[in-house]
PDB file of N, CA and C in Angstrom:
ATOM      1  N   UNK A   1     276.424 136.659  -3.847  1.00  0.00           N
ATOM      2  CA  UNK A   1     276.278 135.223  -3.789  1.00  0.00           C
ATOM      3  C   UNK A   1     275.131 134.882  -2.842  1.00  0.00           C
ATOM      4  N   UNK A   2     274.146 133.510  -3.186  1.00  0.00           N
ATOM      5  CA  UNK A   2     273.398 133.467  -1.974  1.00  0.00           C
ATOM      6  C   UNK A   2     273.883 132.657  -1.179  1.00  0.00           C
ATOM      7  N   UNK A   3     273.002 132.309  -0.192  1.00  0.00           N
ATOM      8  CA  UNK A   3     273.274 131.421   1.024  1.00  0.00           C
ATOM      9  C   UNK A   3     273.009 130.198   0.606  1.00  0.00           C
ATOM     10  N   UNK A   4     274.515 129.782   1.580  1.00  0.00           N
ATOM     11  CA  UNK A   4     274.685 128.261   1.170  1.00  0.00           C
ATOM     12  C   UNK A   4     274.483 127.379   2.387  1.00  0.00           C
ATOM     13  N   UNK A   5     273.316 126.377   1.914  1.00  0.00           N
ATOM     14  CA  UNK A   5     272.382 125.728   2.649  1.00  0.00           C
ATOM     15  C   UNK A   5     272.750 124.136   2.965  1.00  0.00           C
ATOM     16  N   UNK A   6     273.205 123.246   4.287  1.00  0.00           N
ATOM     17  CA  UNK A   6     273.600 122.297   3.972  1.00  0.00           C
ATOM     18  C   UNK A   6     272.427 121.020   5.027  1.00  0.00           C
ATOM     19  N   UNK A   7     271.592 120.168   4.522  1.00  0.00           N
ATOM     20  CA  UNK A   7     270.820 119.678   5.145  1.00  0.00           C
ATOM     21  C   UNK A   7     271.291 117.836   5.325  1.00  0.00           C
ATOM     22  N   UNK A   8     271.505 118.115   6.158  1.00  0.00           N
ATOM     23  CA  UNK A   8     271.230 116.141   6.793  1.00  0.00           C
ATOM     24  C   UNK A   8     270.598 115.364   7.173  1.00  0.00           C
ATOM     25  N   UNK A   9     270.125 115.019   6.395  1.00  0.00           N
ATOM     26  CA  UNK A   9     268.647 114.091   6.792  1.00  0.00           C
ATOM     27  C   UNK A   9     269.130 112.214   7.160  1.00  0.00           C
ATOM     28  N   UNK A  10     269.868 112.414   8.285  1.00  0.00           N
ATOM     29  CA  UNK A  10     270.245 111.006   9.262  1.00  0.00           C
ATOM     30  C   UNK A  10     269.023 110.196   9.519  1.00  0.00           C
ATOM     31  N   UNK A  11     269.488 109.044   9.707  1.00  0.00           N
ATOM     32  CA  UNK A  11     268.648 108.375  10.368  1.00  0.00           C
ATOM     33  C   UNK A  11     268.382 107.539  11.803  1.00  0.00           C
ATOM     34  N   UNK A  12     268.579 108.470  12.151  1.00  0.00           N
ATOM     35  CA  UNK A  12     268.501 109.046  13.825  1.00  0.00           C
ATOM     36  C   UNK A  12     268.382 110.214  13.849  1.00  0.00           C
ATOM     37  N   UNK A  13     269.179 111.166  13.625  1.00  0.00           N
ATOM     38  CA  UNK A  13     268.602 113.029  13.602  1.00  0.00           C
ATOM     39  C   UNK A  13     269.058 113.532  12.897  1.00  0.00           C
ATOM     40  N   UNK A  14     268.121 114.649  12.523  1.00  0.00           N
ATOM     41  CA  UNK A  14     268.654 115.503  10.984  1.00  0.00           C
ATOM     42  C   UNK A  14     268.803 116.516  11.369  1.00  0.00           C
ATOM     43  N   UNK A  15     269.844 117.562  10.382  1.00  0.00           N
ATOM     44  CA  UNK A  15     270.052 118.933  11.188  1.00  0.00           C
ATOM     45  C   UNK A  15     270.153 119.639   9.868  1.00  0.00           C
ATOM     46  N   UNK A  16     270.041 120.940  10.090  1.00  0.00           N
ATOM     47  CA  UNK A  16     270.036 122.100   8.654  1.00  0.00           C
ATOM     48  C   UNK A  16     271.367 123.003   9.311  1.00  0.00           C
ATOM     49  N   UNK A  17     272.460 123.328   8.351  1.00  0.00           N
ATOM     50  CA  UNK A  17     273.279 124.594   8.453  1.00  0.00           C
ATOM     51  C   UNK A  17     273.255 125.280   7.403  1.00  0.00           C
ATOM     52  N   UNK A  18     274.358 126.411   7.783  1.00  0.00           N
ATOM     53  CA  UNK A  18     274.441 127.470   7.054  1.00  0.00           C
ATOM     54  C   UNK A  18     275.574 127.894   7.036  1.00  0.00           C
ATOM     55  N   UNK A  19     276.030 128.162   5.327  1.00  0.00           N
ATOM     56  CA  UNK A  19     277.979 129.416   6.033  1.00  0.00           C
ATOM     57  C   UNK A  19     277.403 130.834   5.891  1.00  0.00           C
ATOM     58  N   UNK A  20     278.220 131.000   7.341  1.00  0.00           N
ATOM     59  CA  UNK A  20     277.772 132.462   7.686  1.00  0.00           C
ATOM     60  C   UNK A  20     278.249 133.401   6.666  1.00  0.00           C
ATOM     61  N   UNK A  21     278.101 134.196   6.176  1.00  0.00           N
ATOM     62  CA  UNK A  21     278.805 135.373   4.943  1.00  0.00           C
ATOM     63  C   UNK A  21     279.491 136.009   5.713  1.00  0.00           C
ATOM     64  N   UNK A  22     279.756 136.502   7.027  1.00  0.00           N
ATOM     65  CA  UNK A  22     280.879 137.191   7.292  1.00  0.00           C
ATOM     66  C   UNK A  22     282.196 136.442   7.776  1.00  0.00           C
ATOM     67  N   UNK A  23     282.055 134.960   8.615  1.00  0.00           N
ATOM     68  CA  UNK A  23     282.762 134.449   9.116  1.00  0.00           C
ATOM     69  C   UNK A  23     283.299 133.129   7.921  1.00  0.00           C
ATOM     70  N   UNK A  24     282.546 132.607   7.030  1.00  0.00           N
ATOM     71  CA  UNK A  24     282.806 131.767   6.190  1.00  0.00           C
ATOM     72  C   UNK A  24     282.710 130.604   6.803  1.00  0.00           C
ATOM     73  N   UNK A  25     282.240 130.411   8.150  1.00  0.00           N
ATOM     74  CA  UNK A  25     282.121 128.975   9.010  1.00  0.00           C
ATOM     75  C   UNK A  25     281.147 128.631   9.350  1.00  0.00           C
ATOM     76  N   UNK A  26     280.867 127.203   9.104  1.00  0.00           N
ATOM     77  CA  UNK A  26     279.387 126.599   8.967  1.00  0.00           C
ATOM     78  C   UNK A  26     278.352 127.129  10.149  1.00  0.00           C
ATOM     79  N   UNK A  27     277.213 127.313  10.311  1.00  0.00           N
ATOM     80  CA  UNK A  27     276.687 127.391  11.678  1.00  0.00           C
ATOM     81  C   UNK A  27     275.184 126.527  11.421  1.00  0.00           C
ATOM     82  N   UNK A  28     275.059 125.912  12.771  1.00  0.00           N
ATOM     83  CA  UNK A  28     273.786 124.778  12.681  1.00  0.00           C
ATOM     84  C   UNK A  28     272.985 125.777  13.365  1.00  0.00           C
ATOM     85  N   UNK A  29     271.567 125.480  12.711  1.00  0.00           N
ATOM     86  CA  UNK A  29     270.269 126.211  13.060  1.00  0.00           C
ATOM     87  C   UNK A  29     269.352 125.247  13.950  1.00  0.00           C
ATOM     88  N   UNK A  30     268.970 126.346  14.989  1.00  0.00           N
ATOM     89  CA  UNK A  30     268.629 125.311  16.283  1.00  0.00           C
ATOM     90  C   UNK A  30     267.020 125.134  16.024  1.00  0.00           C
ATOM     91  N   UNK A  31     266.497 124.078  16.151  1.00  0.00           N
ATOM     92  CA  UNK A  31     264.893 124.360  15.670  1.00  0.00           C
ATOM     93  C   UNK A  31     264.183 124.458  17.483  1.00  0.00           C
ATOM     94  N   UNK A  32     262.911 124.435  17.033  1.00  0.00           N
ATOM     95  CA  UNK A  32     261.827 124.801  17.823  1.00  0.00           C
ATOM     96  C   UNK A  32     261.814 124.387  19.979  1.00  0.00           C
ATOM     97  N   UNK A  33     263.010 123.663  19.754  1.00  0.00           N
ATOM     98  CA  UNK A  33     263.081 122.707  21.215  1.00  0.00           C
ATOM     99  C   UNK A  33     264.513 123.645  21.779  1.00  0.00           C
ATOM    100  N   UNK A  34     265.497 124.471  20.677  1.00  0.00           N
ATOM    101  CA  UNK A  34     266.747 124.640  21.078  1.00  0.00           C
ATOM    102  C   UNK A  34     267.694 123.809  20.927  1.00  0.00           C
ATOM    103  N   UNK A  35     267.410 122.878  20.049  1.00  0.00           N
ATOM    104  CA  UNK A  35     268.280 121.914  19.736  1.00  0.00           C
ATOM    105  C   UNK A  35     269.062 121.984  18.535  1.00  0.00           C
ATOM    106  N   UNK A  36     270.248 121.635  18.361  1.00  0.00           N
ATOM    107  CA  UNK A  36     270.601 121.975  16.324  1.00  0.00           C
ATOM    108  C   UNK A  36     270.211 120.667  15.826  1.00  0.00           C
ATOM    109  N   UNK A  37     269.742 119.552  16.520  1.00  0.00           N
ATOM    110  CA  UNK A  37     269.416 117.805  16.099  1.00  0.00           C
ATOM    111  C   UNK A  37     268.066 117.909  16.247  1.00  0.00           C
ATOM    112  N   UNK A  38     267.743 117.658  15.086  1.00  0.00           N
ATOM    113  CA  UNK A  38     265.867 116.966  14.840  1.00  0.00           C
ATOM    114  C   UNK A  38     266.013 115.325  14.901  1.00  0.00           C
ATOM    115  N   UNK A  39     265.411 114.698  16.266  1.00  0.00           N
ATOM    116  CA  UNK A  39     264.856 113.376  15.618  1.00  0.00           C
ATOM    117  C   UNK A  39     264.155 113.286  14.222  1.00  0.00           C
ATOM    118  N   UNK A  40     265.043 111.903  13.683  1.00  0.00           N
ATOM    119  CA  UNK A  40     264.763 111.579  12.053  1.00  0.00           C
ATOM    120  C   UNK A  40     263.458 110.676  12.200  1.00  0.00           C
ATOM    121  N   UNK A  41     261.800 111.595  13.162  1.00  0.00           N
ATOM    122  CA  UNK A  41     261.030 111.164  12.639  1.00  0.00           C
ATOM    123  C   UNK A  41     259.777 111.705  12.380  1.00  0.00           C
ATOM    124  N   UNK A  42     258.942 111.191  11.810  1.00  0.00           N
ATOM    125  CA  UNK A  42     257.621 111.749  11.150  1.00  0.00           C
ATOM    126  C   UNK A  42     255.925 110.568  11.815  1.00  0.00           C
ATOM    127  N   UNK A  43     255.085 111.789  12.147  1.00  0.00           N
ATOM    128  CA  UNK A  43     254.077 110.304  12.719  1.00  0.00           C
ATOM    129  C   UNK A  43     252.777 111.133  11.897  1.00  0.00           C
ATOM    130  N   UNK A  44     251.796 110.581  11.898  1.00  0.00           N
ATOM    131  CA  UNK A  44     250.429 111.208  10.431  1.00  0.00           C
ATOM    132  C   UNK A  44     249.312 111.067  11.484  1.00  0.00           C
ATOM    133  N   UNK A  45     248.625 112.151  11.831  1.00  0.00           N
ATOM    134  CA  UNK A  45     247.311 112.268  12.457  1.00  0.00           C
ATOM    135  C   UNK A  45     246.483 111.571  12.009  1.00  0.00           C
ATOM    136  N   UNK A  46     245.275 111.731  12.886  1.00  0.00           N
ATOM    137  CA  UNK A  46     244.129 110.711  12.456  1.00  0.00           C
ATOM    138  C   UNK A  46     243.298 111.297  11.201  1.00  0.00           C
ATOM    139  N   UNK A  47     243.521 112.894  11.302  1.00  0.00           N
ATOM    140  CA  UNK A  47     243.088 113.370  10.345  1.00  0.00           C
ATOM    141  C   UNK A  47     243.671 114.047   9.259  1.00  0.00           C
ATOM    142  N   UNK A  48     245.456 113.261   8.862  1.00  0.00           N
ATOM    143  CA  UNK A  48     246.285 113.650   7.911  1.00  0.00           C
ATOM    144  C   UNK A  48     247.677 114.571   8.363  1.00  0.00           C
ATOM    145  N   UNK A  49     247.480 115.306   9.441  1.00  0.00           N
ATOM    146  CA  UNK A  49     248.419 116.067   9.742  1.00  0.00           C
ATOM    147  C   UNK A  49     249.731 115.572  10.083  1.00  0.00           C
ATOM    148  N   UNK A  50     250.713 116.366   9.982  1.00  0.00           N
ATOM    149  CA  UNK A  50     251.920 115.420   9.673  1.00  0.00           C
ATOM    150  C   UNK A  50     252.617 115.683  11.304  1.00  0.00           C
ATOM    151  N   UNK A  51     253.221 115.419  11.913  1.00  0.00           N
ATOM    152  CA  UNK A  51     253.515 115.966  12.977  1.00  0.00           C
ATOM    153  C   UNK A  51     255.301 115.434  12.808  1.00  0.00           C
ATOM    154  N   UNK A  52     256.793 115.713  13.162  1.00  0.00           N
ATOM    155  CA  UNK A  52     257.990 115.409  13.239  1.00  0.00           C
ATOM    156  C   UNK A  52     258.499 115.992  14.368  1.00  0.00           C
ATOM    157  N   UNK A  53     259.606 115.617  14.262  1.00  0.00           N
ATOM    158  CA  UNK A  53     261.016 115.814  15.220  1.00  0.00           C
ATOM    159  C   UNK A  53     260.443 115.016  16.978  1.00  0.00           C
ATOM    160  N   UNK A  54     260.566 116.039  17.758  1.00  0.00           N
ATOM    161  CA  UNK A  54     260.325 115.093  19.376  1.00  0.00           C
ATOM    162  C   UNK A  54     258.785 115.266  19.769  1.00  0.00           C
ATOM    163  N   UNK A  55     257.968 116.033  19.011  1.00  0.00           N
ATOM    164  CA  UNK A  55     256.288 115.318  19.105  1.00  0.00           C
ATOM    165  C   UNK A  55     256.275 114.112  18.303  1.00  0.00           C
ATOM    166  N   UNK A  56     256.784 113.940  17.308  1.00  0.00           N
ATOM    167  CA  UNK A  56     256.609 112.575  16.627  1.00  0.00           C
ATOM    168  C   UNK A  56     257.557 111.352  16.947  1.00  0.00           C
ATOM    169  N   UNK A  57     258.533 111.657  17.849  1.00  0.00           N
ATOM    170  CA  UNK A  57     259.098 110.861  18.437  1.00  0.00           C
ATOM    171  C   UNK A  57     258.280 109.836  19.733  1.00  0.00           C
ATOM    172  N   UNK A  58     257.693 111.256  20.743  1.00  0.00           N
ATOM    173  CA  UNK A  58     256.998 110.467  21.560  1.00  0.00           C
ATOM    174  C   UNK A  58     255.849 109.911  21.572  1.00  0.00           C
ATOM    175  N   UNK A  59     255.167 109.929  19.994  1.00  0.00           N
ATOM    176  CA  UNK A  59     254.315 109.090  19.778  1.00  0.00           C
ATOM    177  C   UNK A  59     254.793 107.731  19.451  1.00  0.00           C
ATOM    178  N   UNK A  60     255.651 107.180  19.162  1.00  0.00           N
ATOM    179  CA  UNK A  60     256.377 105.896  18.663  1.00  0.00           C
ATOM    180  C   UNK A  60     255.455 104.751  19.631  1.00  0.00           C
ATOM    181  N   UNK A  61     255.976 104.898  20.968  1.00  0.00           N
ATOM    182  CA  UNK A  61     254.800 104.370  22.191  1.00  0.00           C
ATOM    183  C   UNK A  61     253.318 104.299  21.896  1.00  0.00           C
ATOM    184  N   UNK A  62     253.008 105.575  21.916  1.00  0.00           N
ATOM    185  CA  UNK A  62     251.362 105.306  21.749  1.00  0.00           C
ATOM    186  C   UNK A  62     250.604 105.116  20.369  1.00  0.00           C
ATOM    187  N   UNK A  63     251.504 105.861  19.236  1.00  0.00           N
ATOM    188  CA  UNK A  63     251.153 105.241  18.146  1.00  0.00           C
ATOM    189  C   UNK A  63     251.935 104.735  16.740  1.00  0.00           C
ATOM    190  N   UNK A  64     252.518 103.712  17.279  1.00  0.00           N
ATOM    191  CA  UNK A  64     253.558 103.268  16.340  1.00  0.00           C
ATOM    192  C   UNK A  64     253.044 103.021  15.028  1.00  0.00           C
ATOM    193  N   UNK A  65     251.765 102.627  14.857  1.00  0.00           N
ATOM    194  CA  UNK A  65     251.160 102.285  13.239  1.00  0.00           C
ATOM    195  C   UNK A  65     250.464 103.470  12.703  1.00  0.00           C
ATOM    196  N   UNK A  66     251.247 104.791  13.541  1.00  0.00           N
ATOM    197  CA  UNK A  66     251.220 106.344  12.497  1.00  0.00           C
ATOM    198  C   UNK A  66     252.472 106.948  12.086  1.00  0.00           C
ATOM    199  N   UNK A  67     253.802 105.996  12.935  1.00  0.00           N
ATOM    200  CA  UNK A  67     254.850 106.961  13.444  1.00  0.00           C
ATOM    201  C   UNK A  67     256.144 105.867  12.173  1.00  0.00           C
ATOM    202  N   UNK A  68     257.207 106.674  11.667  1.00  0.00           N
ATOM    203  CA  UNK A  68     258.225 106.468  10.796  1.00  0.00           C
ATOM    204  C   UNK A  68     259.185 106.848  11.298  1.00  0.00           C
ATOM    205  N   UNK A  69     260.009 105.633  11.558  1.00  0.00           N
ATOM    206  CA  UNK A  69     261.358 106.634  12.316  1.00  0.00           C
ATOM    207  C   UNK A  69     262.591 105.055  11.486  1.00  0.00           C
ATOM    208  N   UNK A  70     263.961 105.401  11.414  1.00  0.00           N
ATOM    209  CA  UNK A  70     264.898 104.596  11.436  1.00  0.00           C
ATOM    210  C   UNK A  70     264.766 104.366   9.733  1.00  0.00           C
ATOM    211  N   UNK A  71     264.737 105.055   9.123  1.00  0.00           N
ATOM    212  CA  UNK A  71     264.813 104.829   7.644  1.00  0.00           C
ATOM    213  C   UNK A  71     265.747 104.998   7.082  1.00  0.00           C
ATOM    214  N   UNK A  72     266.071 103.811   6.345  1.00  0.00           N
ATOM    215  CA  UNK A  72     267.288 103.343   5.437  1.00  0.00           C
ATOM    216  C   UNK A  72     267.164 103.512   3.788  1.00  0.00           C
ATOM    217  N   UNK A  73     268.020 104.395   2.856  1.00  0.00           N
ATOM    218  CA  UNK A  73     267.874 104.226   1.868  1.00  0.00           C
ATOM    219  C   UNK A  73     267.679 102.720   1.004  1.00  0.00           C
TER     220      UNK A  73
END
């Protein structure tokens, strides 16, 4: 069987898990900060690049008319 993948894309923070194959119990994957919670946001460079989670958070301040955060279906 493969791995079963479960993603939450909140709007406030998103997180990715996984069921472990030996234990059968969910486990959250910690991203790049050590955190298992990604801020739910995204901000776009001057020259396209996409930047998310808490670099694109603390741009909100300095550049809010690059930065997407609080999105509602």
């Amino acid at each position: 069987m493969g791995r079963i993948v479960g993603i939450d894309l909140g709007t406030t923070n998103s997180l990715v898990a996984y069921v472990d194959a030996q234990s059968g119990q969910p486990k959250c994957i910690r991203g790049p900060y050590g955190s298992t919670l990604c801020p739910s946001v995204v901000s776009i460079d001057a020259d396209g690049g996409i930047v998310v989670g808490e670099p694109a958070k603390r741009r909100l301040l300095r550049q809010p008319e690059r930065t997407i955060y609080s999105v509602k279906r």
